[in-house]
N, C-alpha and C. Protein backbone atom coordinates (compact mmCIF):
# COMPACT_ATOMS: atom_id res chain seq x y z
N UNK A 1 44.76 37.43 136.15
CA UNK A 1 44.69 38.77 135.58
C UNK A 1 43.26 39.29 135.72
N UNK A 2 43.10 40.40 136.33
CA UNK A 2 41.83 41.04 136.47
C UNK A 2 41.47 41.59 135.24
N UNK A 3 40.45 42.48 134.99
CA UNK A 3 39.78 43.35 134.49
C UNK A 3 39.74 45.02 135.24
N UNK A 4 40.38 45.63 133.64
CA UNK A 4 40.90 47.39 133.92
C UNK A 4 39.85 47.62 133.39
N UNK A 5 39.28 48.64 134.05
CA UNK A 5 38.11 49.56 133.93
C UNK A 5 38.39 51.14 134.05
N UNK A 6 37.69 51.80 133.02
CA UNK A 6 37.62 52.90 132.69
C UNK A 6 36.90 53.75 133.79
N UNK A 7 37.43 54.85 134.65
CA UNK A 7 36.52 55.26 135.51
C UNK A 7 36.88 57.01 134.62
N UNK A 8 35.68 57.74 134.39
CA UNK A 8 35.93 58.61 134.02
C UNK A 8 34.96 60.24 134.40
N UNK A 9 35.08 61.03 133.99
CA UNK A 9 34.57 62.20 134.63
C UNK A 9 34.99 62.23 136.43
N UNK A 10 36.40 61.95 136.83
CA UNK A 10 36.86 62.25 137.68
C UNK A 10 36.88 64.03 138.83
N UNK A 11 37.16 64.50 139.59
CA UNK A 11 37.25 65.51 140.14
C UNK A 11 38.90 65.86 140.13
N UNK A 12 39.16 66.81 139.84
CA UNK A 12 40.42 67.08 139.90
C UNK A 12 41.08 67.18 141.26
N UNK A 13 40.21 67.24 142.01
CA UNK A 13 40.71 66.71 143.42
C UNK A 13 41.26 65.22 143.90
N UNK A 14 40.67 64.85 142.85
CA UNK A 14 40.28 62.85 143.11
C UNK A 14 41.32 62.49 143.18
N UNK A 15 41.76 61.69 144.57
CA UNK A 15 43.26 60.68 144.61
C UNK A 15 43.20 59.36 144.07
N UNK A 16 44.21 59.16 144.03
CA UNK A 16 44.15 57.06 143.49
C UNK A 16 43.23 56.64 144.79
N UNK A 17 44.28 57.25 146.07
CA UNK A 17 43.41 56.92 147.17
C UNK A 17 42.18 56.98 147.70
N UNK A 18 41.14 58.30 147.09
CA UNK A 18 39.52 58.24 147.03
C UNK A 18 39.19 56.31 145.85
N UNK A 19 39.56 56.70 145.07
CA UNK A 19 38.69 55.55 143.71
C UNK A 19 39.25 54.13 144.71
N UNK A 20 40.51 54.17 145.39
CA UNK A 20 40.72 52.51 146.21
C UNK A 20 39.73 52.31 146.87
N UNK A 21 39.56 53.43 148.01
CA UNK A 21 38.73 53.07 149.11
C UNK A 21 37.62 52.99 148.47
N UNK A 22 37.18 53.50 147.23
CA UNK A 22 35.63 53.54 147.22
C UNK A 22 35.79 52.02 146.29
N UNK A 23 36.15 51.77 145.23
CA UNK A 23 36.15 50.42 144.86
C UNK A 23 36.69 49.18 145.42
N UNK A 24 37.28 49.39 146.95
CA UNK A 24 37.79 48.35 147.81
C UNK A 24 36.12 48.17 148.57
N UNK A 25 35.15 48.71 148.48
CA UNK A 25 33.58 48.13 149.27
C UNK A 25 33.34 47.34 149.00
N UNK A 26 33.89 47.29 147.06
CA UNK A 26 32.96 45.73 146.43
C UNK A 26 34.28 44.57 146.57
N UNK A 27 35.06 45.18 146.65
CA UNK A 27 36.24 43.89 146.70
C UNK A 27 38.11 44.47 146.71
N UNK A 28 38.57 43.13 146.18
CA UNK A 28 40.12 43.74 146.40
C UNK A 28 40.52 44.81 145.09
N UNK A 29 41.20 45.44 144.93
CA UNK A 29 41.86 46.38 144.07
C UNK A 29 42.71 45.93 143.91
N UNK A 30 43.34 45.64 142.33
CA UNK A 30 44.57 45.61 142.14
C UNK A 30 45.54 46.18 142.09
N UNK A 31 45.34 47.19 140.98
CA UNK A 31 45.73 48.52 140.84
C UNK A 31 44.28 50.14 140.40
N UNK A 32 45.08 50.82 140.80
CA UNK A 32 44.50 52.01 140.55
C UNK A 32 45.29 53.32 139.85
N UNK A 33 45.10 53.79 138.62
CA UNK A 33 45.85 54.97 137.72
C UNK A 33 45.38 56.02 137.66
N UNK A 34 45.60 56.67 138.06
CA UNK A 34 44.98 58.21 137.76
C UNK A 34 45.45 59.14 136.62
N UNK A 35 45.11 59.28 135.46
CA UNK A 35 46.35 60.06 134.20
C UNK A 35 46.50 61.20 134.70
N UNK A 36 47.23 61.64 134.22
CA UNK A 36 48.04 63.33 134.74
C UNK A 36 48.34 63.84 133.26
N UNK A 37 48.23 64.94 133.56
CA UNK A 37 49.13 65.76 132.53
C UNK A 37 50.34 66.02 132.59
N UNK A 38 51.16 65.63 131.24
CA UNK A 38 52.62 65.24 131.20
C UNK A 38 53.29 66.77 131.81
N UNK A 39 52.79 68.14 131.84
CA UNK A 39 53.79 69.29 131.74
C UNK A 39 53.31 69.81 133.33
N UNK A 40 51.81 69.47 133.63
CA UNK A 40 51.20 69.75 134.89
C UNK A 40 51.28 69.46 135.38
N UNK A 41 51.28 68.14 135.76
CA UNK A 41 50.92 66.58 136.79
C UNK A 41 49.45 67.15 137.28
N UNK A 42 48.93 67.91 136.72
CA UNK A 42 47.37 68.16 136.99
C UNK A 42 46.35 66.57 136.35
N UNK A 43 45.30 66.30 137.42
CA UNK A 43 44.53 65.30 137.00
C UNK A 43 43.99 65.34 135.72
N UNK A 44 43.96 64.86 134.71
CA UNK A 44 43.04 64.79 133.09
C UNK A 44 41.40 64.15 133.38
N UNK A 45 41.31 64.09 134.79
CA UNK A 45 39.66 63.78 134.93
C UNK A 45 39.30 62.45 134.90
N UNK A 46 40.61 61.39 134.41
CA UNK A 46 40.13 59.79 134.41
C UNK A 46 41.25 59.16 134.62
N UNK A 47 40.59 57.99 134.66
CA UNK A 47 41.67 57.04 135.30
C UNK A 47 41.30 55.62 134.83
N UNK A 48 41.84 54.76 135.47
CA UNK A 48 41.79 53.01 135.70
C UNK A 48 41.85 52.26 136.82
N UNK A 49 41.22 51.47 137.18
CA UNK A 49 40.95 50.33 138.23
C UNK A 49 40.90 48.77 137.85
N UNK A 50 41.85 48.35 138.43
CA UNK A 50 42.12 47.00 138.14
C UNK A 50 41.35 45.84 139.00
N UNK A 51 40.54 45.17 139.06
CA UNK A 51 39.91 44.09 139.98
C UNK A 51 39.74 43.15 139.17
N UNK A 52 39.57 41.90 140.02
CA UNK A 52 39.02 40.41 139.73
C UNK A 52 37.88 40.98 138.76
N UNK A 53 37.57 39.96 137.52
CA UNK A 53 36.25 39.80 137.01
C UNK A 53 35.09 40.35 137.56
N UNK A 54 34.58 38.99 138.20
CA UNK A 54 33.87 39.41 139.17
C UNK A 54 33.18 40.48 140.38
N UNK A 55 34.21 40.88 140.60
CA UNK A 55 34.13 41.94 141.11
C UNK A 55 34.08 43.55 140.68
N UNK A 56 34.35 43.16 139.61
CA UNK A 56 34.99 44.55 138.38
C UNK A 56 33.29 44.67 137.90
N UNK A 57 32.59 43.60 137.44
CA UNK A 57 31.42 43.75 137.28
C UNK A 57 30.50 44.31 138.06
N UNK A 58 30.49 44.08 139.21
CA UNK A 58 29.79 44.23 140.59
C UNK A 58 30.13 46.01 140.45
N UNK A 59 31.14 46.31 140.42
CA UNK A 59 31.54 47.34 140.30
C UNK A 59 31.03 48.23 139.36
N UNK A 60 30.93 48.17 138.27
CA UNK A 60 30.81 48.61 136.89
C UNK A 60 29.23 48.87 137.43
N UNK A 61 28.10 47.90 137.35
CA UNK A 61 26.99 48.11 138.13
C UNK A 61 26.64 48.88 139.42
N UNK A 62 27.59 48.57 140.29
CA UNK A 62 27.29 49.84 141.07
C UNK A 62 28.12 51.37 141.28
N UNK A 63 28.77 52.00 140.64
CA UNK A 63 29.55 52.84 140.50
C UNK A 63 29.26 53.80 139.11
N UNK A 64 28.64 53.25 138.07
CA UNK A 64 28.53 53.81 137.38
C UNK A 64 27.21 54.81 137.46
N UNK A 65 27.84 56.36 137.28
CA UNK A 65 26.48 57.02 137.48
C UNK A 65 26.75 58.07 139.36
N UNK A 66 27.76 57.04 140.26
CA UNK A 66 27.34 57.43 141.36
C UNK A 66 28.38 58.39 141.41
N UNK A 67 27.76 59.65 142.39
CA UNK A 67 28.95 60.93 142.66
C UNK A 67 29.98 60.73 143.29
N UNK A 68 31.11 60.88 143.27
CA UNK A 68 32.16 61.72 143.69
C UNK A 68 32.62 62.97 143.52
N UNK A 69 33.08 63.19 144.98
CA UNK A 69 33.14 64.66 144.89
C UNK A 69 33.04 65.77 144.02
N UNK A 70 31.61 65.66 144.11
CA UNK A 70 30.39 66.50 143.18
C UNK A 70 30.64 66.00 142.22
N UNK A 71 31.50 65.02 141.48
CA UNK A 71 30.95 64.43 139.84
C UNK A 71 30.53 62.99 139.54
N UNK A 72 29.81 63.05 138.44
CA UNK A 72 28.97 61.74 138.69
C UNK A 72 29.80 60.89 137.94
N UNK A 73 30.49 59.42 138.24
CA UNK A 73 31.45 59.00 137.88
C UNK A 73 30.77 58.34 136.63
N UNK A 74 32.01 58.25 135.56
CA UNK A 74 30.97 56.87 134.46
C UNK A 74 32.39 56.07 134.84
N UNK A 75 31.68 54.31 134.38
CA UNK A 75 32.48 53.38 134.62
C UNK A 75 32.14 52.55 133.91
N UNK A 76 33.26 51.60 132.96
CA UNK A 76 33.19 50.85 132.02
C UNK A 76 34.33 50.11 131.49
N UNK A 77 34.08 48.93 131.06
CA UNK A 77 35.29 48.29 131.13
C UNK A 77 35.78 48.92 129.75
């Protein structure tokens, strides 16, 4: 069982598929969630990422702070 991490201040553009590829640099992905709004299916701006320990850390350290499409992500377990 990995470690779910909080990725938040998302872009409402942001796919599951942007946060994989960008957290597949430091390692494997388990899963990836993006919340929606129940009446919209519009993005709510955050999400979750599932990785190994290890790697979730690595992550957390380098991701937190860095932009995506124009917003600066926070990340935390």
């Amino acid at each position: 069982m990995g470690k779910r991490m909080y990725v938040g201040n998302l872009s409402y553009q942001t796919t599951e598929t942007d946060l994989t590829n960008l957290f597949e640099s430091v390692g494997p992905v388990e899963s990836v969630n993006i919340i929606t709004d129940r009446d919209t299916g519009r993005s709510k701006g955050f999400g979750f990422v599932e990785m190994s320990n290890e790697d979730a850390e690595k992550a957390i350290a380098q991701f937190n702070g860095t932009e995506l499409n124009g917003r600066a992500l926070t990340v935390n377990e």
